[in-house]
Each structure stands twice: as C-alpha cells, then as structure tokens.
C-alpha atoms as a PDB file:
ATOM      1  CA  UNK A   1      11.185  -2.311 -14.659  1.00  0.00           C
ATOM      2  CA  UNK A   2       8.792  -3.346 -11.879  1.00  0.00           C
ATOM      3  CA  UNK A   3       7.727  -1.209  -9.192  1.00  0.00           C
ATOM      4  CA  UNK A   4       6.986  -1.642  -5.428  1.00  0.00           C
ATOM      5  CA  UNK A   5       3.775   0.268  -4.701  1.00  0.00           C
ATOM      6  CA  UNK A   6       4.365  -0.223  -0.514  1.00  0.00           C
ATOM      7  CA  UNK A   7       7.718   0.070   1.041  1.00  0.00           C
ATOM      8  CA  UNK A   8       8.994   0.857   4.167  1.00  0.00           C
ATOM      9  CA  UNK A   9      12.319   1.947   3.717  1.00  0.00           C
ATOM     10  CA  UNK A  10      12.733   3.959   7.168  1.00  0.00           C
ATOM     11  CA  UNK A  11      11.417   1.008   9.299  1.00  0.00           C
ATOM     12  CA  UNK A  12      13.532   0.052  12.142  1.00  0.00           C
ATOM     13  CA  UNK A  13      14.402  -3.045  11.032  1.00  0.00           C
ATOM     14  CA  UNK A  14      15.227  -2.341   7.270  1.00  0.00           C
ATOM     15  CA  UNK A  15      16.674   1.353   8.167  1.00  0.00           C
ATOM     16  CA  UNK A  16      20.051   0.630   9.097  1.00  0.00           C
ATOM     17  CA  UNK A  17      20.267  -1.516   6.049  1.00  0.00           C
ATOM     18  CA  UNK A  18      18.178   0.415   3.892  1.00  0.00           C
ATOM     19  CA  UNK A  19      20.895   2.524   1.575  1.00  0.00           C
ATOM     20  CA  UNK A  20      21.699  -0.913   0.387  1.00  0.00           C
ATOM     21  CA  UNK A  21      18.750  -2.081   0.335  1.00  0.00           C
ATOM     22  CA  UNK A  22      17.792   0.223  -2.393  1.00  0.00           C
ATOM     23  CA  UNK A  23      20.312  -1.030  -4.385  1.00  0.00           C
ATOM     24  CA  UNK A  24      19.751  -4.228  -4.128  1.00  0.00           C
ATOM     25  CA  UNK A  25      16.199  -3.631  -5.540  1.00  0.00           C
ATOM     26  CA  UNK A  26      17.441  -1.531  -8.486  1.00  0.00           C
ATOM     27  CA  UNK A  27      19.686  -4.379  -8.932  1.00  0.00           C
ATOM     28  CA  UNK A  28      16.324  -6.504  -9.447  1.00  0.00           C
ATOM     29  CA  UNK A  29      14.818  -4.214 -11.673  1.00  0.00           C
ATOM     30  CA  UNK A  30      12.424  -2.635  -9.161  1.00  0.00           C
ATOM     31  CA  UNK A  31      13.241   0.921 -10.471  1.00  0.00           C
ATOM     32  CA  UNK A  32      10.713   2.402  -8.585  1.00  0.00           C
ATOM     33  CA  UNK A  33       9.240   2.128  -4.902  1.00  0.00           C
ATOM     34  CA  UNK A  34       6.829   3.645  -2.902  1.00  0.00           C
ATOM     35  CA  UNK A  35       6.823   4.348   0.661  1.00  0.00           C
ATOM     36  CA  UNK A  36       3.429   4.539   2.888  1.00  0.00           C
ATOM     37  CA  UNK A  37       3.352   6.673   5.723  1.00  0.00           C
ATOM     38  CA  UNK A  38       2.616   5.716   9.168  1.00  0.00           C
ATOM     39  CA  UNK A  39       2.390   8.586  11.806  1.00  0.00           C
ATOM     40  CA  UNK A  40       4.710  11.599  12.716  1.00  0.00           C
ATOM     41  CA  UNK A  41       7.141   9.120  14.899  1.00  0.00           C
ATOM     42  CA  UNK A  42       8.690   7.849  11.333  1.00  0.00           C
ATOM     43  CA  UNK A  43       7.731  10.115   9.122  1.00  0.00           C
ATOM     44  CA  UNK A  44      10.926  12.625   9.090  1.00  0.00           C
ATOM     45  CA  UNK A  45      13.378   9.538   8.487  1.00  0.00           C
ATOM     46  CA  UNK A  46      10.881   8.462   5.206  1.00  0.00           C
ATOM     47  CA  UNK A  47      11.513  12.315   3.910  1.00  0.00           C
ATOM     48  CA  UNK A  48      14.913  11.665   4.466  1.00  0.00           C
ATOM     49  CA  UNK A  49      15.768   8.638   2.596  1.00  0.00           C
ATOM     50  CA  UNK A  50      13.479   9.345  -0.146  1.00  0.00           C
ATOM     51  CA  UNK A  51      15.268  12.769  -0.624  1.00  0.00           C
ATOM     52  CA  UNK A  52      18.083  10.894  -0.766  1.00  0.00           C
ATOM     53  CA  UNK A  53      16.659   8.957  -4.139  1.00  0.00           C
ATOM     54  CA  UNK A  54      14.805  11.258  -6.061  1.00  0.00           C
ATOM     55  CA  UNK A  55      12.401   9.409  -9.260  1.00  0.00           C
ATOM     56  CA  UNK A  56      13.224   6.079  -7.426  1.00  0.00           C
ATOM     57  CA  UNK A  57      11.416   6.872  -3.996  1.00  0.00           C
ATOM     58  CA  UNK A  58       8.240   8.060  -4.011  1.00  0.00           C
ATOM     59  CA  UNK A  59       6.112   8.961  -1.019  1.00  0.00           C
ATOM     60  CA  UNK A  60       2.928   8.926   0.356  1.00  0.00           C
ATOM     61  CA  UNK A  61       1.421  10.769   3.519  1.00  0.00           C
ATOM     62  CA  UNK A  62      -1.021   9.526   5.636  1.00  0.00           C
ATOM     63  CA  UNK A  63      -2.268   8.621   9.504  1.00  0.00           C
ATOM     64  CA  UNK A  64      -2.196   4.426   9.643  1.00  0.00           C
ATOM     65  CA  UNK A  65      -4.971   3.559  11.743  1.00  0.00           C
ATOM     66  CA  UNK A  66      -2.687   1.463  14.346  1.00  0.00           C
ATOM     67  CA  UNK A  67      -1.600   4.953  15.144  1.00  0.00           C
ATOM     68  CA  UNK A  68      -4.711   6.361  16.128  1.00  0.00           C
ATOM     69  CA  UNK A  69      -4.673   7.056  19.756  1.00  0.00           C
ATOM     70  CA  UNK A  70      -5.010   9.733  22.928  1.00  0.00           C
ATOM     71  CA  UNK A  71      -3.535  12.030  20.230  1.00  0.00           C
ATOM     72  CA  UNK A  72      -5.228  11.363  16.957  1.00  0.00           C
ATOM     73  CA  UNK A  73      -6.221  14.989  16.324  1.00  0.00           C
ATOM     74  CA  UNK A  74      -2.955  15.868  16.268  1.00  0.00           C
ATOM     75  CA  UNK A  75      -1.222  13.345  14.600  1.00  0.00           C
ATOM     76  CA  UNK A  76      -4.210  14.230  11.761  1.00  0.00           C
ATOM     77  CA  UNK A  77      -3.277  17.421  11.489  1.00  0.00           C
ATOM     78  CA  UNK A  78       0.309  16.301  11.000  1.00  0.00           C
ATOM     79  CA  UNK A  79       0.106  14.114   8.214  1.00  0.00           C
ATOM     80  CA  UNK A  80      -2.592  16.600   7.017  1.00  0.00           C
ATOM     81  CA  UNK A  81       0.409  18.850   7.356  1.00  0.00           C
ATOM     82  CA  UNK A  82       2.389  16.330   5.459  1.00  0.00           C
ATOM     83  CA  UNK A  83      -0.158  16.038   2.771  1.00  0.00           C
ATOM     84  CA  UNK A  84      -0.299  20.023   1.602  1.00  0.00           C
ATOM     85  CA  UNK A  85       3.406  20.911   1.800  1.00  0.00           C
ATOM     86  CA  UNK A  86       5.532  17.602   0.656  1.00  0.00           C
ATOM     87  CA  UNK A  87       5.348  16.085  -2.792  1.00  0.00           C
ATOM     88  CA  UNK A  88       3.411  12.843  -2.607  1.00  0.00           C
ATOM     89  CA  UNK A  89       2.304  10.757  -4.521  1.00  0.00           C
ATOM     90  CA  UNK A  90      -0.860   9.019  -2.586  1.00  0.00           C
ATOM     91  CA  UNK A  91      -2.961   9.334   0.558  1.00  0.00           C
ATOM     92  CA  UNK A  92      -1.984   6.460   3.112  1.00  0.00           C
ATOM     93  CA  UNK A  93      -1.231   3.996   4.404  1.00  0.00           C
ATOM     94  CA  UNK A  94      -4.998   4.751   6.012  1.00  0.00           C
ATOM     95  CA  UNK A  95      -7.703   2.782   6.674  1.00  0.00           C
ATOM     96  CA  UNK A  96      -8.733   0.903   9.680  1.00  0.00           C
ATOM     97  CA  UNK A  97      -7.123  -1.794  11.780  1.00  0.00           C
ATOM     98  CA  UNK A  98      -9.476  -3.840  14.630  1.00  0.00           C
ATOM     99  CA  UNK A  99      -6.784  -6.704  15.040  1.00  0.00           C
ATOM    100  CA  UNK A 100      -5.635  -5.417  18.602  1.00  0.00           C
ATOM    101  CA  UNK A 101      -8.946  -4.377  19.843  1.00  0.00           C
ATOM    102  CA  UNK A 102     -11.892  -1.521  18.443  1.00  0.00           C
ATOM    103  CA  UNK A 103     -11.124   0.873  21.865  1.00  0.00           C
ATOM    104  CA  UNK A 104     -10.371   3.438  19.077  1.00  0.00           C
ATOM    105  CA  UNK A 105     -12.820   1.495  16.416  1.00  0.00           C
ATOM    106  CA  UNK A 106     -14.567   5.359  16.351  1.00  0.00           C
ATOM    107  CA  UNK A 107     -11.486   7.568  16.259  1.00  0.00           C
ATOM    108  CA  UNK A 108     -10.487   5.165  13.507  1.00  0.00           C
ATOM    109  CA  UNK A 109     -13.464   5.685  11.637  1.00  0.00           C
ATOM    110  CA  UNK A 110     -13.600   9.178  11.994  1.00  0.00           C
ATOM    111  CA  UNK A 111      -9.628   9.378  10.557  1.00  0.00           C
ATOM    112  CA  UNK A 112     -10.014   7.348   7.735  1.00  0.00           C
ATOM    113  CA  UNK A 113     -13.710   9.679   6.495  1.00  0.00           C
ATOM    114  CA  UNK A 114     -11.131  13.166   6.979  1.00  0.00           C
ATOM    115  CA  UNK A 115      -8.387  11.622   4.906  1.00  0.00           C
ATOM    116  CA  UNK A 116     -10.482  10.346   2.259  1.00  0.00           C
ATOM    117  CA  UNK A 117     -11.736  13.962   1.991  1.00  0.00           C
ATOM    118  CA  UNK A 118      -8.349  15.175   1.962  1.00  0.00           C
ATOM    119  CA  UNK A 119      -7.364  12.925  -0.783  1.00  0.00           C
ATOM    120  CA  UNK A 120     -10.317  13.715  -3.293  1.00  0.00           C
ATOM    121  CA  UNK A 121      -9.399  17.410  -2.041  1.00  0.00           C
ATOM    122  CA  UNK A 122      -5.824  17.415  -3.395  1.00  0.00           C
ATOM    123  CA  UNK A 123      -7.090  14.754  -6.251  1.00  0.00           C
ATOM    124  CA  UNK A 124      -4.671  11.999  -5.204  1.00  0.00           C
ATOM    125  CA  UNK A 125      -5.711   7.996  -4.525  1.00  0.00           C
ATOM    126  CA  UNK A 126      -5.405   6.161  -1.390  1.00  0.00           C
ATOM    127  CA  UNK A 127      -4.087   3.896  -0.248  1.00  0.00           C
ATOM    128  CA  UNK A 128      -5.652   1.000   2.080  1.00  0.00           C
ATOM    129  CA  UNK A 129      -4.584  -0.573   5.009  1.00  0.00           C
ATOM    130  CA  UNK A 130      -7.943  -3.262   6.023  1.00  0.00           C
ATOM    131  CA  UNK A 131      -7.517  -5.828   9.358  1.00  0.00           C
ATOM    132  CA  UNK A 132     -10.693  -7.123  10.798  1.00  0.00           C
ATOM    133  CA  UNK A 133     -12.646  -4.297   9.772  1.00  0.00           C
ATOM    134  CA  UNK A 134     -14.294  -4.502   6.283  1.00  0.00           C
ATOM    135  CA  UNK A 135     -17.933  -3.801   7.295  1.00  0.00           C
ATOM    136  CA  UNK A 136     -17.059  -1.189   8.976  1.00  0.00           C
ATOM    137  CA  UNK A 137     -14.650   0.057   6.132  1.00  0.00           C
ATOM    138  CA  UNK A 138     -17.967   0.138   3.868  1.00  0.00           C
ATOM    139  CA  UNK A 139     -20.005   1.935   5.700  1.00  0.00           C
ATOM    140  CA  UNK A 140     -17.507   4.736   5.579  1.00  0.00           C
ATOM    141  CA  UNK A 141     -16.566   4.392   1.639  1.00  0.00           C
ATOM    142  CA  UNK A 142     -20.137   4.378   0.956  1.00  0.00           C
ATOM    143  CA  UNK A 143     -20.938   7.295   2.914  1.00  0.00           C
ATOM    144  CA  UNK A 144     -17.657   8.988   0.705  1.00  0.00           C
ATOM    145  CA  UNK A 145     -18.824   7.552  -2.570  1.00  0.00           C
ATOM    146  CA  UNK A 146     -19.779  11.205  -3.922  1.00  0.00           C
ATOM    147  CA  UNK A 147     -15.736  11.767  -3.525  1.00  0.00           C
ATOM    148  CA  UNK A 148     -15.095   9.287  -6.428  1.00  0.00           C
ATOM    149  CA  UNK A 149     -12.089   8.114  -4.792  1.00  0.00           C
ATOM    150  CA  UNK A 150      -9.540   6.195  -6.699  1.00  0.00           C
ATOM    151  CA  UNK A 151      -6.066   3.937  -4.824  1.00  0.00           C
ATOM    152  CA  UNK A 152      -5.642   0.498  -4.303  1.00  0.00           C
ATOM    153  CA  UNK A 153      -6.412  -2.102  -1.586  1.00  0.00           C
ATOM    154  CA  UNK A 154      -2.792  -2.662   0.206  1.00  0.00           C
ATOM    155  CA  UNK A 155      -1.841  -6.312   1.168  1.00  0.00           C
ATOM    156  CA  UNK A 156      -4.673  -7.366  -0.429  1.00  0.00           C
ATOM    157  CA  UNK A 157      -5.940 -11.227   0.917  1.00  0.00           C
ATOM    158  CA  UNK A 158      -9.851 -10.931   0.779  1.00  0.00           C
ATOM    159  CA  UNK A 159     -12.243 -12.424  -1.346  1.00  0.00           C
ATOM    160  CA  UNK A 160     -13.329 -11.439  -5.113  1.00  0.00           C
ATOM    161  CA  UNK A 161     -16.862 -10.596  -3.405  1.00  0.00           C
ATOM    162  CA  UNK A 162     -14.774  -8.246  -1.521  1.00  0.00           C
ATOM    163  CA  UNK A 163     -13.403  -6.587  -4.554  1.00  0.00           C
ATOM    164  CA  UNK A 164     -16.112  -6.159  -5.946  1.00  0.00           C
ATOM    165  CA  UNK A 165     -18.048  -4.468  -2.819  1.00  0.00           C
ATOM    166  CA  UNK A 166     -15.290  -1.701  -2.654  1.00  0.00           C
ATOM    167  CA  UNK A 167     -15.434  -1.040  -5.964  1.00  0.00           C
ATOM    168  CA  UNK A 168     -19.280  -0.285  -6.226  1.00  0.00           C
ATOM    169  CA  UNK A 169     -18.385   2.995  -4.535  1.00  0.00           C
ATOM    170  CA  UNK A 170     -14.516   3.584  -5.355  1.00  0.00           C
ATOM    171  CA  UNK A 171     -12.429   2.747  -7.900  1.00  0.00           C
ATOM    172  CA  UNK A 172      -9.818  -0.010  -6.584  1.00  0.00           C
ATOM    173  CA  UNK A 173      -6.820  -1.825  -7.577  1.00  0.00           C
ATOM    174  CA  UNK A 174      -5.188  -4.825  -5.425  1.00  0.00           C
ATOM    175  CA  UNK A 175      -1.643  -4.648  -4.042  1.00  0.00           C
ATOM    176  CA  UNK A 176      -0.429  -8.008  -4.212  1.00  0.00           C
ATOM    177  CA  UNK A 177       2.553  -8.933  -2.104  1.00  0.00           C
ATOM    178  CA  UNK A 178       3.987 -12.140  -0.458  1.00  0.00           C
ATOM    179  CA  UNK A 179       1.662 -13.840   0.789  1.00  0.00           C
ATOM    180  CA  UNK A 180       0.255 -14.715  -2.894  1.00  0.00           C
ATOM    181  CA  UNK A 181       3.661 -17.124  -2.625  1.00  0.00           C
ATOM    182  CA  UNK A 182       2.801 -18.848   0.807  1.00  0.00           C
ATOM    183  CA  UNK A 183       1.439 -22.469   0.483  1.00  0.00           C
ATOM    184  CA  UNK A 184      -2.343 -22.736   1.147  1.00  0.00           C
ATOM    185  CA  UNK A 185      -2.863 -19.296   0.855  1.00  0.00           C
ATOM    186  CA  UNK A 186      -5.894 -18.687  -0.552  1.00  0.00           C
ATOM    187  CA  UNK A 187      -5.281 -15.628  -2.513  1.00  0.00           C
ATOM    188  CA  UNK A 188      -4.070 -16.982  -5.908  1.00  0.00           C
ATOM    189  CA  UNK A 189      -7.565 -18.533  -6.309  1.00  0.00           C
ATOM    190  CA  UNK A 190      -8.907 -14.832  -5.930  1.00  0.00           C
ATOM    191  CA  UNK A 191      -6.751 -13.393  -8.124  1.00  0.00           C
ATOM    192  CA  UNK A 192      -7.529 -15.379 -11.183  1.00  0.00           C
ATOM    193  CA  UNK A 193     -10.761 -13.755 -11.092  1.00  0.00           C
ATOM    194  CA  UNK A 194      -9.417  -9.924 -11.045  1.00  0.00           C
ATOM    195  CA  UNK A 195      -8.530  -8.569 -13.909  1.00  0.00           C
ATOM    196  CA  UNK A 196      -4.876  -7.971 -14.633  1.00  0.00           C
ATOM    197  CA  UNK A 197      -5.129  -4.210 -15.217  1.00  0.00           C
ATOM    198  CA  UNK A 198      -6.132  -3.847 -11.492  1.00  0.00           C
ATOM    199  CA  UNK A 199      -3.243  -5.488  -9.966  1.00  0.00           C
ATOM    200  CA  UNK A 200      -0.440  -3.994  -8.552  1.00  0.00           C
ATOM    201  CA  UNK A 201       2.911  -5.303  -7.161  1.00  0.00           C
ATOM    202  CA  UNK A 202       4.354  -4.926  -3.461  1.00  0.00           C
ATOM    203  CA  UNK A 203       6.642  -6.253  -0.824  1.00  0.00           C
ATOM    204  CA  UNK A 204       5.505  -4.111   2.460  1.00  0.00           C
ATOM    205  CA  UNK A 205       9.009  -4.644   3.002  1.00  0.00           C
ATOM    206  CA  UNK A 206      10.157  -5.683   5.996  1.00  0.00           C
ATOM    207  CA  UNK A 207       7.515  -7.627   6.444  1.00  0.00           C
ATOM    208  CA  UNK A 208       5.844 -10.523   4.852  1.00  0.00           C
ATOM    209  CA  UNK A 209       8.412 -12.086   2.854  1.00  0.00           C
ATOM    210  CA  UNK A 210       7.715 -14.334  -0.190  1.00  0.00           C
ATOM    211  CA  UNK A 211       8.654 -17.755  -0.222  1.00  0.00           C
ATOM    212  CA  UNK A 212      11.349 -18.908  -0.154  1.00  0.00           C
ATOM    213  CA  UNK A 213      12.335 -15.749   2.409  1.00  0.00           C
ATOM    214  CA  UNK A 214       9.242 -15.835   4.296  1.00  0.00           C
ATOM    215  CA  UNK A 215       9.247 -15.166   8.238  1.00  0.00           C
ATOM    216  CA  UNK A 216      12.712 -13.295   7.132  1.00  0.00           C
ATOM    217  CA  UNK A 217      13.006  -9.777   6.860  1.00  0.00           C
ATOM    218  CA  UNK A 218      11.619  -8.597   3.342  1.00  0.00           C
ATOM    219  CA  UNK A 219      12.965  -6.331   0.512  1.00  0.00           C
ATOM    220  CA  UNK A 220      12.098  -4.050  -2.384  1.00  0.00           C
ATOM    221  CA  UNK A 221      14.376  -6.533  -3.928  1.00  0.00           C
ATOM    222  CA  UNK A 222      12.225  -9.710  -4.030  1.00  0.00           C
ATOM    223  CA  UNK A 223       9.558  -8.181  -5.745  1.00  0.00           C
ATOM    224  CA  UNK A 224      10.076 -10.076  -8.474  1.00  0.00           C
ATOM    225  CA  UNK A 225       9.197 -13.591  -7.042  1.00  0.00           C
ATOM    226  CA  UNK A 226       5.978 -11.444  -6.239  1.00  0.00           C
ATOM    227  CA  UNK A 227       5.659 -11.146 -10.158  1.00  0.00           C
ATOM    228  CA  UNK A 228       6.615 -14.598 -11.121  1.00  0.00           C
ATOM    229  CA  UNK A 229       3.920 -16.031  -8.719  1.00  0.00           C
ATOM    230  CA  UNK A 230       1.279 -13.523 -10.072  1.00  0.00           C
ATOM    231  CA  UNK A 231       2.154 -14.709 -13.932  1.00  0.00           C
ATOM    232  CA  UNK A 232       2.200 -18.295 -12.938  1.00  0.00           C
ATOM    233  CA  UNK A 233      -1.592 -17.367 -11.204  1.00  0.00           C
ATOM    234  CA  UNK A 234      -2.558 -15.359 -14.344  1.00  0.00           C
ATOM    235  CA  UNK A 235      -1.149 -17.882 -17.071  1.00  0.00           C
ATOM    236  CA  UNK A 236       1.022 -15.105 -18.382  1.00  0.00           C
ATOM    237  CA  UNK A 237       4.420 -14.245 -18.634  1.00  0.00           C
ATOM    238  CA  UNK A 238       6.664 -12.616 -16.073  1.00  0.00           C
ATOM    239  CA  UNK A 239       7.244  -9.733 -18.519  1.00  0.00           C
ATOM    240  CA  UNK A 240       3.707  -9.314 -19.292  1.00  0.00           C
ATOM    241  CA  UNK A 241       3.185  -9.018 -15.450  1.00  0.00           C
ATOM    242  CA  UNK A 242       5.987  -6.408 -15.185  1.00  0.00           C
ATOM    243  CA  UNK A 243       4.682  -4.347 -18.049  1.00  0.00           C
ATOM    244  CA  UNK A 244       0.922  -4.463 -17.430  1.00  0.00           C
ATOM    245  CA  UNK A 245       2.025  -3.834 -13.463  1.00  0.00           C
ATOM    246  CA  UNK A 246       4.673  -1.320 -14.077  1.00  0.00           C
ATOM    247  CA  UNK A 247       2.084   1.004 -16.442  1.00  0.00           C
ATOM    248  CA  UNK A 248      -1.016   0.463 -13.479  1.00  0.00           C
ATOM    249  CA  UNK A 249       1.222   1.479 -10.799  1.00  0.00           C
ATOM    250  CA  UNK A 250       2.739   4.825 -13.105  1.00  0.00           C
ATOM    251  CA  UNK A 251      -1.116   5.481 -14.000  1.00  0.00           C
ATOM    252  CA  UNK A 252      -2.359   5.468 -10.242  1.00  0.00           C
ATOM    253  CA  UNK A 253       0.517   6.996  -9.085  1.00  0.00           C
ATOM    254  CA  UNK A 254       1.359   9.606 -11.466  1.00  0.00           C
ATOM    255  CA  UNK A 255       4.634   7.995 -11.207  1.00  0.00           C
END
C-alpha cells in the first residue's frame, strides 16, 4: 500500500471528479491519502469528502500562506478552530509563499510562528508549504526551535544544504511528488543524498503531474510513478520504496 501524504481532493478542478478519483487511487494501491488544508473558503467541502472515506482520507488543518490577507486574523482563528475540534492528522499546509509579492511577507510570518505553536501545542507535525521564502522561513523555525517540531517539507525541490538547515532546528522529512519525474529537474540528484527513512510520497493532486501526465490534471492515483522514479533514484526496489514510504508516512502521521 502506498500513501499520498498531500492531496487535494475538494479542489475545484479534481472535485467534481473526485468520488472517482478515490477509487481510482485505491485501485493503484494508494490506500491512504492525506488532504492539506488551505483556508475556510474550501475547507467545509475537504470535511465532507473525507467523511465520506473514513481510514482512507485523512486530514489536516491549517492557514496556507497564499491565503493570508485583509482577514488573516480571522481566517487564523478558523483553522485554529479547525485544529481543536476536527480529527486531524497534521498542522498545514502552512508556511510561507513570496512568489506573488511579500505585501503580506509579515502577516505571513506572523501565521506560520502561531501555527507552529499550535502544532507543538496539540503535539501534531506540520506540514510545509516553502516558495521564495527560505531565509525568511529560518529565521522563524529557529526562533521556534524550543517547540521541537516534527512534519515534513511539502513539494520538496531544494537543495540537500537546505535539508539539512531545517533540520538543525526541526525534525523534517521530504514530500516528494512529480516533479522528481520531469526531465532536467534537479531534484533526483538531491535525493540520493537523503536518507530513505525521511522521504515521503505525494501527488499535490491536481497539480503537478508526473511524467508522462505532466501539465495534466494530477491524481492520488499516479502516485506510484512517484515511487518508481524515487526507487530508480535510490537504487532500490519499487516495493522497498512503498514499504519504507508507507511505514514513514503511518509514523509521522499517526496514520
């Protein structure tokens, strides 16, 4: 069985499709699948599908830091909300995002700092959404490092110096998703130096398909082209991928 550690079943573009969708990823032998919160604006259609699918959807709660606008404060205290009364299984998607611009590079900051608080609080990881922002991402982990926070580094593309700078004050895996497939990419040469008990599998489904689906919308389902890329990287089998992947992502998780 693998498991997806970032799904986004209730997306627009997968949600009309995404009953089947689910399917067709149990079909593949993704048994389980995780989806990250965004903001408020989605969040009630997430509940709903993974009601829907109880042990295979599993859900996380969390303010994404493209959300974080005008009304930050109370779209905090939502997934805050979120957080203390649902059953989740992570903190996120949070982190920060400077792609579009830093006119809420503060706000941002000040988000991510509450909601790692709130995740050593309730003793659950995080999970990491990083764009253009890493310094700034450091100065706030290092600043939290007396939370000994624990989660994994979503959509993970950086460099192994990068790895190893969060994890001087965090303990973090990698999500590894698509992209690992692309040609060029320079993530497979990465890879090879983290160890294989620190990677976890993901599609961010819809988005960023693997090859040969890529610029198409993604699934759950083609998570294991994910794997079969990561074992070809590794120099290990695609079952020893799905084991070793499948027991980091239950162990994180407490899936």
């Amino acid at each position: 069985m693998f498991v997806d550690t970032h799904t986004h079943f209730y997306d627009e573009w997968l949600l009309p499709d995404a009953e089947e969708a689910v399917q067709r990823a149990l079909d593949a032998g993704v048994g389980k699948m995780i989806q990250a919160d965004v903001d408020s604006r989605e969040r009630t259609a997430m509940w709903e599908i993974g009601n829907r699918h109880p042990g295979v959807l599993f859900q996380m709660a969390g303010l994404y830091p493209g959300s974080v606008g005008p009304d930050w404060k109370e779209e905090l205290a939502l997934a805050e909300q979120a957080a203390t009364t649902r059953d989740i299984v992570a903190i996120g998607e949070i982190g920060l995002d400077y792609h579009e611009g830093k006119e809420y590079a503060r706000e941002q900051k000040e988000v991510l700092r509450c909601q790692f608080e709130l995740a050593a609080r309730l003793n659950l990881p995080v999970n990491i959404h990083l764009r253009d922002a890493w310094e700034d991402f450091f100065e706030v982990l290092s600043d939290c490092k007396h939370l000994h926070l624990r989660g994994n580094l979503h959509c993970f593309t950086a460099s192994y110096e990068i790895y190893e700078r969060a994890n001087r004050w965090a303990d973090f895996s990698v999500g590894i998703g698509g992209v690992v497939t692309f040609r060029n990419a320079s993530l497979p040469k990465t890879l090879e130096r983290i160890p294989v008990e620190r990677i976890l599998l993901e599609t961010d489904a819809p988005y960023l398909a693997p090859v040969p689906y890529r610029g198409r919308r993604n699934e759950s389902a083609f998570l294991p082209l994910v794997a079969a890329q990561v074992a070809q990287v590794k120099g290990l089998s695609v079952q020893e991928i799905e084991n070793q992947t499948t027991h980091n992502a239950e162990t994180l998780f407490g899936i």
